[in-house]
Protein backbone atom coordinates (compact mmCIF):
# COMPACT_ATOMS: atom_id res chain seq x y z
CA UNK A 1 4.46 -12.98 50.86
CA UNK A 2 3.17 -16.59 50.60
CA UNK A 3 3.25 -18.36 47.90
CA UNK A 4 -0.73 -18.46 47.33
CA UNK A 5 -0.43 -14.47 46.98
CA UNK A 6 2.34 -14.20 44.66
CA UNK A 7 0.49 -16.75 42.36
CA UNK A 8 -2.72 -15.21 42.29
CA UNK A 9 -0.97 -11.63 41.10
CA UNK A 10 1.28 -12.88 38.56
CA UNK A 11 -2.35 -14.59 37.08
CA UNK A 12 -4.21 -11.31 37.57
CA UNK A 13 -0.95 -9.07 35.56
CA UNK A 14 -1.23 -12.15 33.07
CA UNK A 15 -4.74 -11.86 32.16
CA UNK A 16 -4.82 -8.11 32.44
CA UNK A 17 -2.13 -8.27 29.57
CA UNK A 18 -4.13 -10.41 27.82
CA UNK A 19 -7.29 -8.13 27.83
CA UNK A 20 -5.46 -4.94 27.32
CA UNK A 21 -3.67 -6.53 24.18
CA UNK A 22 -7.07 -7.66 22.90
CA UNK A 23 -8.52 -4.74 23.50
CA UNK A 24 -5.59 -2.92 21.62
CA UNK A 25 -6.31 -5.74 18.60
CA UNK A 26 -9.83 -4.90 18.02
CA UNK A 27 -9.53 -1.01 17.87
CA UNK A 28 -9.25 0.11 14.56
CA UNK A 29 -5.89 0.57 13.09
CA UNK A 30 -5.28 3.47 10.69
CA UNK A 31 -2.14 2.74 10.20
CA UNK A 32 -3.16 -0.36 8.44
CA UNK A 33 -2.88 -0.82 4.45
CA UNK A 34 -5.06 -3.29 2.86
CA UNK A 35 -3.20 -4.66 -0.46
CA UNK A 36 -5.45 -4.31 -3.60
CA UNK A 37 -5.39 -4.28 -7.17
CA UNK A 38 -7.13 -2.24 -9.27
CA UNK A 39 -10.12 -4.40 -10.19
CA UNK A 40 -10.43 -5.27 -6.61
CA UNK A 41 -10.18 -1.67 -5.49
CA UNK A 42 -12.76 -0.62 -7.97
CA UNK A 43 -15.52 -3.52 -6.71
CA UNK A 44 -14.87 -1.76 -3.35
CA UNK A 45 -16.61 1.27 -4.37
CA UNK A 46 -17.18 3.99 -2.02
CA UNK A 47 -16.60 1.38 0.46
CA UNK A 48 -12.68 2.09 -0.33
CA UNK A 49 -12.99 5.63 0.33
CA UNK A 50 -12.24 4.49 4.46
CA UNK A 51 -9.32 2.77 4.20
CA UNK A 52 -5.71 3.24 3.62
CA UNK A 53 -4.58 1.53 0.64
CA UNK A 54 -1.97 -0.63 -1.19
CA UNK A 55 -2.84 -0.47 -4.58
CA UNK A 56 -0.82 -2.38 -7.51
CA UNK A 57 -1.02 -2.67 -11.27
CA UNK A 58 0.97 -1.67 -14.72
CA UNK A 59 1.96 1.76 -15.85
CA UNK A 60 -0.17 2.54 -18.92
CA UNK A 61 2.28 4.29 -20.94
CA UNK A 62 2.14 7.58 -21.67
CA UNK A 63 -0.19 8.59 -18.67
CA UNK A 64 3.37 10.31 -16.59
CA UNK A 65 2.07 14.29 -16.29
CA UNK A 66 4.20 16.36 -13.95
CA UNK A 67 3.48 19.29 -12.49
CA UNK A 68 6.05 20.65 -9.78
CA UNK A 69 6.12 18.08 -6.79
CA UNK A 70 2.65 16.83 -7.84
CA UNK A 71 2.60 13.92 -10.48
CA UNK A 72 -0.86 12.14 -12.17
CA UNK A 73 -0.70 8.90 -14.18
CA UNK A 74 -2.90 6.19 -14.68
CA UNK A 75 -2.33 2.19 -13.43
CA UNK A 76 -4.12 -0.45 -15.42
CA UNK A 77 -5.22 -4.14 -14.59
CA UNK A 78 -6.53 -6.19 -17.49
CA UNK A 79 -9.02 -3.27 -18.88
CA UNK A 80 -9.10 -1.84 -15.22
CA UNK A 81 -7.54 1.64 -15.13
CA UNK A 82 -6.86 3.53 -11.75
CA UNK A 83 -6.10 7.69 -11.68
CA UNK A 84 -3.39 8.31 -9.63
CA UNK A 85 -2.48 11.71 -8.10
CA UNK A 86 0.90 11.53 -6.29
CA UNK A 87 1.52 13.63 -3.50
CA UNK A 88 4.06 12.59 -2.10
CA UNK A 89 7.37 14.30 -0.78
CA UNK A 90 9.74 11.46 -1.25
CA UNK A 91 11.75 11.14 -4.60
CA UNK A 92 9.98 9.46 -7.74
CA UNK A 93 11.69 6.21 -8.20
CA UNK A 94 14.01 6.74 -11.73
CA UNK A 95 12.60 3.32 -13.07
CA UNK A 96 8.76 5.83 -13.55
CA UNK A 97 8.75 6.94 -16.82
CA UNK A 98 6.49 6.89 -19.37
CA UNK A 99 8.37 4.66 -21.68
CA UNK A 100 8.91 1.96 -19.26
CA UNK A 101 7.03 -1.34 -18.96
CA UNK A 102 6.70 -1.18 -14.66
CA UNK A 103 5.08 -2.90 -12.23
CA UNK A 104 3.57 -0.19 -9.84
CA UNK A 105 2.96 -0.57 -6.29
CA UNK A 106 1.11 2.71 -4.49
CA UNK A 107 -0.31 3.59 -1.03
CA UNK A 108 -2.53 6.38 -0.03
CA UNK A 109 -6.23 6.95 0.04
CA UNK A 110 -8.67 6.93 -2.89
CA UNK A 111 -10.77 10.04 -2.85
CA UNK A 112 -14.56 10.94 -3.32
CA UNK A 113 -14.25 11.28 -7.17
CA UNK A 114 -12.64 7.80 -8.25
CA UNK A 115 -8.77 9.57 -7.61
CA UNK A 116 -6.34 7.77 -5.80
CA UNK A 117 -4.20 9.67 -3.97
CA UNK A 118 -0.75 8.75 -3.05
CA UNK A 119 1.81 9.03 -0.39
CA UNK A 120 4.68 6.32 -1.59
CA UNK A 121 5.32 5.24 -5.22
CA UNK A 122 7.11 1.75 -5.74
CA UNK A 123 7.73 0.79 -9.23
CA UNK A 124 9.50 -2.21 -10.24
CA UNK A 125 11.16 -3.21 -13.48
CA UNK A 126 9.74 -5.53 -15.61
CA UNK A 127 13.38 -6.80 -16.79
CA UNK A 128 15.34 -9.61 -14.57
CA UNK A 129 19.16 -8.96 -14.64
CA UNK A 130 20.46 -12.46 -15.07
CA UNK A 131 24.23 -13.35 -16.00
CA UNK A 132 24.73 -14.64 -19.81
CA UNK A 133 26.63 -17.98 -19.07
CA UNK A 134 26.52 -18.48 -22.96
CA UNK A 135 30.00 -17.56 -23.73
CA UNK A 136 31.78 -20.46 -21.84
């Protein structure tokens, strides 16, 4: 092959890779999580109701009810508040209790009737482990 042909495929597998990986780009991608916060997900409306979700706020304490593998609580932003209906299978993280001051981080889907529900729970702890260089 001359050179002139060689040239002219390698441009035509370039710009066919192109195209193809725009075309990939554009398509809608469920797999997707737009990060929210509870305000934000709450101007959203029904509007919300389409997309999979990364929603995080504070643990109102108290809110923790179990029942079996399903567990409902409530997240909070300022005077925001969020239902939450886990349904996950993975474990609960042992920092979610209701006594504890956490920073909650969930993703999943919020229904029809204003209930979020959830595939992952991250919580993280409000305290910062730092060493006490005090006593030297």
């Amino acid at each position: 092959m001359n050179k002139k042909i060689r040239f002219t495929i390698g441009i035509v597998v370039i710009v066919l890779a192109v195209v193809v990986l725009a075309i990939q780009g554009m398509k809608e991608d469920t797999s997707m999580s737009y990060s929210k916060s509870v305000s934000e997900v709450q101007l959203l409306g029904s509007r919300a109701n389409s997309l999979n979700l990364k929603v995080n706020g504070s643990l109102k304490k108290g809110s923790i009810v179990r029942n079996n593998m399903d567990l409902d609580f409530v997240i909070t932003e300022g005077n925001s508040e969020l239902q939450i209906h886990y349904i996950g299978k993975d474990p609960i993280p042992d920092t979610f209790n209701n006594e504890m001051d956490a920073e909650v981080i969930v993703s999943g889907k919020l229904v029809e009737n204003g209930v979020f529900n959830a595939e992952r729970i991250q919580a993280k702890c409000a305290s910062k482990y730092e060493a006490d260089y005090s006593s030297k």
